[in-house]
PDB file of N, CA and C in Angstrom:
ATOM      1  N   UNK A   1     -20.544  62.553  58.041  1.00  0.00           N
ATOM      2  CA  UNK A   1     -20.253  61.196  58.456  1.00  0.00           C
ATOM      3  C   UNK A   1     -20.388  60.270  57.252  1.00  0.00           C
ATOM      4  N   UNK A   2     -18.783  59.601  56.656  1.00  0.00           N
ATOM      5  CA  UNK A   2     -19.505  58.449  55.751  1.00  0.00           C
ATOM      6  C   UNK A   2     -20.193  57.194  56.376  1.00  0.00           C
ATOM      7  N   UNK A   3     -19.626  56.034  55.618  1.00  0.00           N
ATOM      8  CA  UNK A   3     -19.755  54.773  55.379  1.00  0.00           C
ATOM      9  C   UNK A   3     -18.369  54.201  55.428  1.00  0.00           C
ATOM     10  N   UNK A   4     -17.849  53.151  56.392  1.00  0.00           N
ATOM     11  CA  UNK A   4     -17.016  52.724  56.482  1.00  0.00           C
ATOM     12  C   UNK A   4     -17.205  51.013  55.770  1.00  0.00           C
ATOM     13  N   UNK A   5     -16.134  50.734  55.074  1.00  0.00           N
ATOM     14  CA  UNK A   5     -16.637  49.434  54.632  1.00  0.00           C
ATOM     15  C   UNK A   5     -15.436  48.455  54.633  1.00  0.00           C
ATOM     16  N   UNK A   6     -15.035  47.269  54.178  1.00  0.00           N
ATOM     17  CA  UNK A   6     -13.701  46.233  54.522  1.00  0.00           C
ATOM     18  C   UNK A   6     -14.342  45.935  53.286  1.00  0.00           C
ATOM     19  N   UNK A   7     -12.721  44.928  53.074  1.00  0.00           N
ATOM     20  CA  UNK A   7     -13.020  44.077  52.346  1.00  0.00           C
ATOM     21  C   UNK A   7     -12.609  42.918  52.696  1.00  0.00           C
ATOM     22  N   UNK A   8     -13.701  42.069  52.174  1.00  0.00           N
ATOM     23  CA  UNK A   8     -13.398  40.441  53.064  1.00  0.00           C
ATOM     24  C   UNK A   8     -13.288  39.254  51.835  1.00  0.00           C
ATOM     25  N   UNK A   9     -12.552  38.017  52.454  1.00  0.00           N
ATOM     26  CA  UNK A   9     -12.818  36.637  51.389  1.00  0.00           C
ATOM     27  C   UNK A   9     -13.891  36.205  51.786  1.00  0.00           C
ATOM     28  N   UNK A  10     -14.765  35.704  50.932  1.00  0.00           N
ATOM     29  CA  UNK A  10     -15.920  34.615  51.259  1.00  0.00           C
ATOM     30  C   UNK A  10     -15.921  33.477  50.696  1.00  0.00           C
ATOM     31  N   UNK A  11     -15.551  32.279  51.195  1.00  0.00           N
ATOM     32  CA  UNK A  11     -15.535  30.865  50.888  1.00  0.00           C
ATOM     33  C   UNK A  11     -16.171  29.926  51.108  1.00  0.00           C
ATOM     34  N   UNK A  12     -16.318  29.007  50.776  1.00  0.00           N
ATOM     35  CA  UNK A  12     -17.128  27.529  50.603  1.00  0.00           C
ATOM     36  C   UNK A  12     -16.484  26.653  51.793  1.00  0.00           C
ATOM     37  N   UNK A  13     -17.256  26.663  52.507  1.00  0.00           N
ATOM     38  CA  UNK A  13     -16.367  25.887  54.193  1.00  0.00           C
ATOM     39  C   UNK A  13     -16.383  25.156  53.683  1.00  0.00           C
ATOM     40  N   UNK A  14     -16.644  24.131  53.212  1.00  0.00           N
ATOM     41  CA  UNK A  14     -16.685  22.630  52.896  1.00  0.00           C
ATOM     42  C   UNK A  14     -15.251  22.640  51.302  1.00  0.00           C
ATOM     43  N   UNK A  15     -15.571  23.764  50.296  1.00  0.00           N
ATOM     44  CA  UNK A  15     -14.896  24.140  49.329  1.00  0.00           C
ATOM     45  C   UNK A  15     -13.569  25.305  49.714  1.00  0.00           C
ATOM     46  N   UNK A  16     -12.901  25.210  50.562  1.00  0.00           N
ATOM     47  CA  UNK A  16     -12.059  25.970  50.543  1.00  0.00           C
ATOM     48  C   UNK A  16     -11.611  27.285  49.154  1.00  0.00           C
ATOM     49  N   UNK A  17     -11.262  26.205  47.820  1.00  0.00           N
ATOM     50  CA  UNK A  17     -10.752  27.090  47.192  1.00  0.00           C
ATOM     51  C   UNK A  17     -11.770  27.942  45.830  1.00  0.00           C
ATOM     52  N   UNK A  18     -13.327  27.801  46.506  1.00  0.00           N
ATOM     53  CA  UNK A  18     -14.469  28.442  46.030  1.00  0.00           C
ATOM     54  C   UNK A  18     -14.377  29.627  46.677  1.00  0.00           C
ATOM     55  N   UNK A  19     -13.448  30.916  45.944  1.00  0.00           N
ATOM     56  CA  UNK A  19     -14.025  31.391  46.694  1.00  0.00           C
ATOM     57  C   UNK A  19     -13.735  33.233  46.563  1.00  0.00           C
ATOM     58  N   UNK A  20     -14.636  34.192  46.989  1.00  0.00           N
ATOM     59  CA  UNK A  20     -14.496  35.603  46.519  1.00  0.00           C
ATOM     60  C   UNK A  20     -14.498  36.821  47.437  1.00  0.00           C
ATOM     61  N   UNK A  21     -13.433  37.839  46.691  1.00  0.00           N
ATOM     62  CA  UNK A  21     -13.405  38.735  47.323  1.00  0.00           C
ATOM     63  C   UNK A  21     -14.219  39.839  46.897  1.00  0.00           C
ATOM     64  N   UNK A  22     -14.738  40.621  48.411  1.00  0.00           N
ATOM     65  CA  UNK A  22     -16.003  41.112  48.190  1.00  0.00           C
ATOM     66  C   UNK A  22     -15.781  42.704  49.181  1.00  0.00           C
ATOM     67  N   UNK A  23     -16.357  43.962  48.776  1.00  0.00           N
ATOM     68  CA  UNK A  23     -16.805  44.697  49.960  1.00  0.00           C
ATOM     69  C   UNK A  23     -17.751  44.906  50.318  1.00  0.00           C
ATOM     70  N   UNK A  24     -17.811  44.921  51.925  1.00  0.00           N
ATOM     71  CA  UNK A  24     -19.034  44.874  52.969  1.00  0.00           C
ATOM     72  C   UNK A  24     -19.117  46.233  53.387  1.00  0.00           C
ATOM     73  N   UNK A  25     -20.220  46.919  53.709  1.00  0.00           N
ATOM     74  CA  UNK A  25     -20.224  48.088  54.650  1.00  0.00           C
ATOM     75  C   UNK A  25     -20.427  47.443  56.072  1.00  0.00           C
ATOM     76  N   UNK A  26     -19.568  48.357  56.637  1.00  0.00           N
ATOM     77  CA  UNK A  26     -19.634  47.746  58.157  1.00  0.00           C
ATOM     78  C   UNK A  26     -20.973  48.334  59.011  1.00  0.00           C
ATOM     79  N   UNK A  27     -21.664  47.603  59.681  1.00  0.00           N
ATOM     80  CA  UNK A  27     -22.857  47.664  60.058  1.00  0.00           C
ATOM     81  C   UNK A  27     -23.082  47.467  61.531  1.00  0.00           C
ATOM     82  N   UNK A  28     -22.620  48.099  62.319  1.00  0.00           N
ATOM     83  CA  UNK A  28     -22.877  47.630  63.905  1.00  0.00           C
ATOM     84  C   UNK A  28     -23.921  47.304  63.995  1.00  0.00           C
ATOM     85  N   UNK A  29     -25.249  47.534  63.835  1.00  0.00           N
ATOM     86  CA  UNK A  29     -26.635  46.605  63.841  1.00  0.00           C
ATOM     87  C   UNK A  29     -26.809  45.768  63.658  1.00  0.00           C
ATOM     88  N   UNK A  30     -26.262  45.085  62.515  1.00  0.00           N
ATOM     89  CA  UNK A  30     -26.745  43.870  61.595  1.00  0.00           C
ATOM     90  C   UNK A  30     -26.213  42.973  62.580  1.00  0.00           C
ATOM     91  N   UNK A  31     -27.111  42.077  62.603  1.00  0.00           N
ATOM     92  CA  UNK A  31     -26.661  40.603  63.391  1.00  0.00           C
ATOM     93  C   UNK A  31     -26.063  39.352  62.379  1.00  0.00           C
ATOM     94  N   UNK A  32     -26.420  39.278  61.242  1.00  0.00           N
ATOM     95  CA  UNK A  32     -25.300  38.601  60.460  1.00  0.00           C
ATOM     96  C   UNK A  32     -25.207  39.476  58.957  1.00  0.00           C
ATOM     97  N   UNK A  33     -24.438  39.229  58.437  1.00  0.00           N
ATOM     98  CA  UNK A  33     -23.873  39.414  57.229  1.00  0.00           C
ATOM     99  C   UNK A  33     -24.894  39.023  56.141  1.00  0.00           C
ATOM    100  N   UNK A  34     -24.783  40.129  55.503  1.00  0.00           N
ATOM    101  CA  UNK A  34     -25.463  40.476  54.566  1.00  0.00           C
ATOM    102  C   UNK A  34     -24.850  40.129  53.005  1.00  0.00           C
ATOM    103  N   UNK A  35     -25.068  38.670  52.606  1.00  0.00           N
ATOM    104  CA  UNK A  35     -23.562  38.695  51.152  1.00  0.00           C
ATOM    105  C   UNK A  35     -25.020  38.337  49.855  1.00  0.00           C
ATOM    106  N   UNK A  36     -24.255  38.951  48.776  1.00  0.00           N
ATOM    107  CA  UNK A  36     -25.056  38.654  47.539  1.00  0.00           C
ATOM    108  C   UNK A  36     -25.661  37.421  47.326  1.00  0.00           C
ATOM    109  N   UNK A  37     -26.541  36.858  47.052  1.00  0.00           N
ATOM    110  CA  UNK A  37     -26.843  35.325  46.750  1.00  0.00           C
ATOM    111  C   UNK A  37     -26.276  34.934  46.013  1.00  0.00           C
ATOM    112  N   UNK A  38     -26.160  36.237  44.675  1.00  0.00           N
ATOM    113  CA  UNK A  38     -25.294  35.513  43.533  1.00  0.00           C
ATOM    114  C   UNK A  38     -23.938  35.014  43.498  1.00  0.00           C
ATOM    115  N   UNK A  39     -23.261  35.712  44.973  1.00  0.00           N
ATOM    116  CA  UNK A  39     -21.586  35.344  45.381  1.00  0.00           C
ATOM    117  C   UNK A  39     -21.769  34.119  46.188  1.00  0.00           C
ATOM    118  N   UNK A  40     -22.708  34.286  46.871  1.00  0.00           N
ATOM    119  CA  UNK A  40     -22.931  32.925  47.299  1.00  0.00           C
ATOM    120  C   UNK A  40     -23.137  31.364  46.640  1.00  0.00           C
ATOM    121  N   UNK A  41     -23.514  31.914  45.732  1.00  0.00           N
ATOM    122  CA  UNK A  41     -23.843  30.437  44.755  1.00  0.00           C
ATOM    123  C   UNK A  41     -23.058  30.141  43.871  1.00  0.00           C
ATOM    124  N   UNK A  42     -22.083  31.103  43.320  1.00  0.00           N
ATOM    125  CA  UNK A  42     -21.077  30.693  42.659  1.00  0.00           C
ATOM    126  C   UNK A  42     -19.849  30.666  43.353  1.00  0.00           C
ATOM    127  N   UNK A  43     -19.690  30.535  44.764  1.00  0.00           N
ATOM    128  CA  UNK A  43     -19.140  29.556  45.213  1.00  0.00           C
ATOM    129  C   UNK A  43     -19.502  28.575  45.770  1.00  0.00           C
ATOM    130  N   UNK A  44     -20.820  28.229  45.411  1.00  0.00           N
ATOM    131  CA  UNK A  44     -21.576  26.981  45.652  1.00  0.00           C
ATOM    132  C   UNK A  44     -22.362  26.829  47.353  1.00  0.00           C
ATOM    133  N   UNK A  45     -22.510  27.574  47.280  1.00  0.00           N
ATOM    134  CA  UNK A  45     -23.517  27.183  48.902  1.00  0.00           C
ATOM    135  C   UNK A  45     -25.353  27.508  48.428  1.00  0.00           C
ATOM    136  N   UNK A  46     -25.543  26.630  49.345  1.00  0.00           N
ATOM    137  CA  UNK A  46     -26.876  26.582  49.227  1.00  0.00           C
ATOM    138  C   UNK A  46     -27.505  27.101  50.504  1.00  0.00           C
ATOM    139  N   UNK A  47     -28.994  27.243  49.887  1.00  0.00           N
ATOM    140  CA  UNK A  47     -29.708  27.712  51.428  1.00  0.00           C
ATOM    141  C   UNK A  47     -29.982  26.992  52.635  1.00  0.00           C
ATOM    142  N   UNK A  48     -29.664  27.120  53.357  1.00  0.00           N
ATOM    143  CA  UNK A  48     -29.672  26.042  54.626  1.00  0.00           C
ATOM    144  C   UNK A  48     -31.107  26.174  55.697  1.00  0.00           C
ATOM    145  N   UNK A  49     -31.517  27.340  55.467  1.00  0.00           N
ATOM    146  CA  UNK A  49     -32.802  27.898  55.981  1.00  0.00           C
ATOM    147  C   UNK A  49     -33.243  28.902  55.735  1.00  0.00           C
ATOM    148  N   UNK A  50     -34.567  29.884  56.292  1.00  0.00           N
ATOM    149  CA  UNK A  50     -35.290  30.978  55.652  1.00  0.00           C
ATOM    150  C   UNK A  50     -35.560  31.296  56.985  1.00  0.00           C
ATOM    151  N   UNK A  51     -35.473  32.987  57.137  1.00  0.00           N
ATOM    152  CA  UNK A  51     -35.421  33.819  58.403  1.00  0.00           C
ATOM    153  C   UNK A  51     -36.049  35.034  58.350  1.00  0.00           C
ATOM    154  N   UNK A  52     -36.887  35.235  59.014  1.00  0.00           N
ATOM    155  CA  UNK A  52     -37.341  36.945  59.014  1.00  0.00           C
ATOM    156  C   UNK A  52     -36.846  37.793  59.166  1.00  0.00           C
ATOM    157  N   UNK A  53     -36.098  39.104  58.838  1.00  0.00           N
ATOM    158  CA  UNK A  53     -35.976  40.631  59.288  1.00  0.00           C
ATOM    159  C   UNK A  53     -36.864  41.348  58.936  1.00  0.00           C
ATOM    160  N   UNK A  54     -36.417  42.459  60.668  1.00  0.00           N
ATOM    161  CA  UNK A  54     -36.858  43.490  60.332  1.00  0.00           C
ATOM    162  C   UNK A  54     -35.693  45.022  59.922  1.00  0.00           C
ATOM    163  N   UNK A  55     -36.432  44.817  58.628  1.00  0.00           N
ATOM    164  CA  UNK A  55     -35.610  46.487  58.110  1.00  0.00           C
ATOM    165  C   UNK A  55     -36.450  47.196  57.367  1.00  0.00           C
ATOM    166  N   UNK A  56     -35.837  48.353  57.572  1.00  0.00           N
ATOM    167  CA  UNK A  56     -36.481  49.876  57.101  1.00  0.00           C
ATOM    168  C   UNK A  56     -38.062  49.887  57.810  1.00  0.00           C
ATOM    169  N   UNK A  57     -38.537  49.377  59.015  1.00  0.00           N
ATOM    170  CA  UNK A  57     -39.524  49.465  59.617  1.00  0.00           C
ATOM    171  C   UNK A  57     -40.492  48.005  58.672  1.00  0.00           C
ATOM    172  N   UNK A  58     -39.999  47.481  58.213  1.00  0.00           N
ATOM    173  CA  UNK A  58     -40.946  46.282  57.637  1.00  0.00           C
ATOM    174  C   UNK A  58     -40.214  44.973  57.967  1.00  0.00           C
ATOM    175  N   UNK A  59     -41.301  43.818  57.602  1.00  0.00           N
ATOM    176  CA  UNK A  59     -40.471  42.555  57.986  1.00  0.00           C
ATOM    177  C   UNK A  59     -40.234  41.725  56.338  1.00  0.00           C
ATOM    178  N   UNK A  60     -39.207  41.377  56.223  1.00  0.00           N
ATOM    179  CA  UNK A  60     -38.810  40.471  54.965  1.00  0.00           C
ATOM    180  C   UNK A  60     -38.659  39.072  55.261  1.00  0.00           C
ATOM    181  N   UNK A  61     -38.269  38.205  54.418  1.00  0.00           N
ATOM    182  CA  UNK A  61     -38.000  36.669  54.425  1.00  0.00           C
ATOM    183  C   UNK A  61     -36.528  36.722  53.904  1.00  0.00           C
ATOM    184  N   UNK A  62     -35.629  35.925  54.135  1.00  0.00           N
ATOM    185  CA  UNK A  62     -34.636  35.803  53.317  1.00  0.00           C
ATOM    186  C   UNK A  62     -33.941  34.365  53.524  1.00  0.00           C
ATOM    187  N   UNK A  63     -33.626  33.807  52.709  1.00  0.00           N
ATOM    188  CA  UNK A  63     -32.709  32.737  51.902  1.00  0.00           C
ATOM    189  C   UNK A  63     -31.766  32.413  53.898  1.00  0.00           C
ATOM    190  N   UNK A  64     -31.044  31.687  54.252  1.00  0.00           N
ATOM    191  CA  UNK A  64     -29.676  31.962  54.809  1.00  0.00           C
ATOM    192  C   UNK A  64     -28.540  31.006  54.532  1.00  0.00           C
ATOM    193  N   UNK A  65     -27.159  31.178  54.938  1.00  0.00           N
ATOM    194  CA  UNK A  65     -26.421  29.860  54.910  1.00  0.00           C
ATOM    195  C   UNK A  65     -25.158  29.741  55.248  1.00  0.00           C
ATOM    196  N   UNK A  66     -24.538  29.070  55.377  1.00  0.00           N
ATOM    197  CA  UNK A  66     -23.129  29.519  56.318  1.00  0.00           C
ATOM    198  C   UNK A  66     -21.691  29.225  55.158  1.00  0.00           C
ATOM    199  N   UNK A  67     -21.344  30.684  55.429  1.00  0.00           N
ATOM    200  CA  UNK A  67     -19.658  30.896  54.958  1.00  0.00           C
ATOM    201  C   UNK A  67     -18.677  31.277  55.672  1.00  0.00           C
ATOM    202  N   UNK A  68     -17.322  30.897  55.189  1.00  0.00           N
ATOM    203  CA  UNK A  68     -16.509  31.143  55.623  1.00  0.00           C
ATOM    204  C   UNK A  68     -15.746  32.434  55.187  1.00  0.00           C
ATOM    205  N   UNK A  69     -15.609  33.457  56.067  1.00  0.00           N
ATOM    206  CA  UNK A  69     -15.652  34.968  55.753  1.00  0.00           C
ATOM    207  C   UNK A  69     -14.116  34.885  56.876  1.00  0.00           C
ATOM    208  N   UNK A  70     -13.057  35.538  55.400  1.00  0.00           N
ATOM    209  CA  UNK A  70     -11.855  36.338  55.908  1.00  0.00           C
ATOM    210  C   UNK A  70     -11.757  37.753  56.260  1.00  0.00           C
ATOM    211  N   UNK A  71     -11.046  38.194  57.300  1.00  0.00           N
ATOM    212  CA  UNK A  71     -10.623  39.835  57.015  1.00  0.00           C
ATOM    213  C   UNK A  71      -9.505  40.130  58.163  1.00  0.00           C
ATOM    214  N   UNK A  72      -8.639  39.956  57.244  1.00  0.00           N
ATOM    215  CA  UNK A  72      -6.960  40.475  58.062  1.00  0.00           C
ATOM    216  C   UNK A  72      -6.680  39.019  57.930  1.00  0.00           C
ATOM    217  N   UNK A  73      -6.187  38.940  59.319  1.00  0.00           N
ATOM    218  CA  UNK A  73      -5.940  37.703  60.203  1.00  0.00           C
ATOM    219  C   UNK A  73      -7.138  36.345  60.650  1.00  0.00           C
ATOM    220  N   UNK A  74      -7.760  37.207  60.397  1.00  0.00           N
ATOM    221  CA  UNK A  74      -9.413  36.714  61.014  1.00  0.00           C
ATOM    222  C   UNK A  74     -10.145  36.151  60.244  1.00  0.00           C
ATOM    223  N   UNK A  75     -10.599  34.516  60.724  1.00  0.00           N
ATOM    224  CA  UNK A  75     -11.347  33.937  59.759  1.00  0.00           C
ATOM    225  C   UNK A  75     -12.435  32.895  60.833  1.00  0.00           C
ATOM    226  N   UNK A  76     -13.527  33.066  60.126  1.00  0.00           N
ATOM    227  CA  UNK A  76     -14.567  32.207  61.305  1.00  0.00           C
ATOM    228  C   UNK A  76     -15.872  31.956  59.755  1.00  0.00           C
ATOM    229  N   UNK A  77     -16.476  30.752  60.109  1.00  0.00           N
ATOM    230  CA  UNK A  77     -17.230  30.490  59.925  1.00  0.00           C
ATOM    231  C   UNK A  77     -18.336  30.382  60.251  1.00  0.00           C
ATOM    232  N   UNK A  78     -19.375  31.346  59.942  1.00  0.00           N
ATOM    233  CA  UNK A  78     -20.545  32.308  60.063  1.00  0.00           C
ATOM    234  C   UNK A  78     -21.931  31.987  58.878  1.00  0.00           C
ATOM    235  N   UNK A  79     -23.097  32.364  59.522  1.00  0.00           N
ATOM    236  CA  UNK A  79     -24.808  32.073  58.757  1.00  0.00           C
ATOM    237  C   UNK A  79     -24.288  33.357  58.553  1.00  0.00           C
ATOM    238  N   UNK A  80     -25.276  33.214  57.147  1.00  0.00           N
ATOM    239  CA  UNK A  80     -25.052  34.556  56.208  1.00  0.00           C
ATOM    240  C   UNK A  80     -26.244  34.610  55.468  1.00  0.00           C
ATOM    241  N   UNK A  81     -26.736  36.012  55.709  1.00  0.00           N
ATOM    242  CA  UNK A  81     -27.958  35.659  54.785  1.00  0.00           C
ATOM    243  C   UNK A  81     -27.751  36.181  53.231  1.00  0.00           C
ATOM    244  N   UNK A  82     -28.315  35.679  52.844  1.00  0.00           N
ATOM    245  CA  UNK A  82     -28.573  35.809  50.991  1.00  0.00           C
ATOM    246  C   UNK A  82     -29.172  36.455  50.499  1.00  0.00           C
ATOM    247  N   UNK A  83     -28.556  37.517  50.274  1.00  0.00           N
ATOM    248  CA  UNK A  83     -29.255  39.117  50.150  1.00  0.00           C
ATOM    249  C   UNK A  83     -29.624  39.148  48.576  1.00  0.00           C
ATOM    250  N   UNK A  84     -31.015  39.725  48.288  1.00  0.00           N
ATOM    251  CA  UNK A  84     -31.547  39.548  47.378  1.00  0.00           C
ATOM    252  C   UNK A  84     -30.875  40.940  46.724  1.00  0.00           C
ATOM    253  N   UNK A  85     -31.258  41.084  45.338  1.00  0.00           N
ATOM    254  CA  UNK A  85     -31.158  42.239  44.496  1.00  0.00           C
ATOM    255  C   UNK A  85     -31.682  43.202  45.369  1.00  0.00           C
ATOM    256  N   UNK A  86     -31.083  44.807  45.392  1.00  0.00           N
ATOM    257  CA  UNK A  86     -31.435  45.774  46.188  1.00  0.00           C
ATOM    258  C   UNK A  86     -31.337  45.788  47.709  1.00  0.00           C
ATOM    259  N   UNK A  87     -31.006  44.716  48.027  1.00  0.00           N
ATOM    260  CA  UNK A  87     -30.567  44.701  49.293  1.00  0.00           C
ATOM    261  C   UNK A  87     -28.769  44.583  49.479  1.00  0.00           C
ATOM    262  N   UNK A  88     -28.728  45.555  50.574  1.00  0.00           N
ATOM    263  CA  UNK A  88     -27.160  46.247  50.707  1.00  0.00           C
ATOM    264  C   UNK A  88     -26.305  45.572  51.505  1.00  0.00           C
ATOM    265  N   UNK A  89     -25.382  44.607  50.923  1.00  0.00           N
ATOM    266  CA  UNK A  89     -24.215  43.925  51.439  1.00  0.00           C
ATOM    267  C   UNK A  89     -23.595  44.690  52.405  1.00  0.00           C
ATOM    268  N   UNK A  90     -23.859  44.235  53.795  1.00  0.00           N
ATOM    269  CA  UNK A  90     -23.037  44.598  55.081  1.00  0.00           C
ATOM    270  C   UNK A  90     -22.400  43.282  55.850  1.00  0.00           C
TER     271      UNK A  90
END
């Protein structure tokens, strides 16, 4: 069994033309999206709040903030958290 993954745009709702293409592994668990901080900030979004998970049996803190994420046809504007170094973009 692999890893199935897309590839999506991620943009600056407010900045439309901020903005990058990225691949995600697709994650039926994850309740939001998992995007680099560093893609995040160089298209300029900031953190809008700080949220707990739990993964790999422990609890973390993380950054969050809302982008606008393409794939196909499909575009919605979505909280995204701001996945630190070592943590796996889904």
């Amino acid at each position: 069994m692999g890893l199935t993954s897309v590839r999506v745009t991620v943009s600056n709702p407010l900045k439309p033309d901020f903005r990058e293409d990225l691949e995600l592994i697709v994650d039926t668990g994850a309740i939001l999206p998992w995007i680099p901080r560093k893609v995040l900030e160089r298209i300029g979004l900031k953190p809008e709040s700080r949220k707990v998970f739990k993964t790999k049996g422990k609890f973390i803190e993380r950054l969050t903030s809302f982008a606008r994420i393409k794939y196909g046809e499909h575009e919605t504007v979505v909280e995204v958290v701001m996945a630190e170094e070592g943590d796996v973009p889904v």
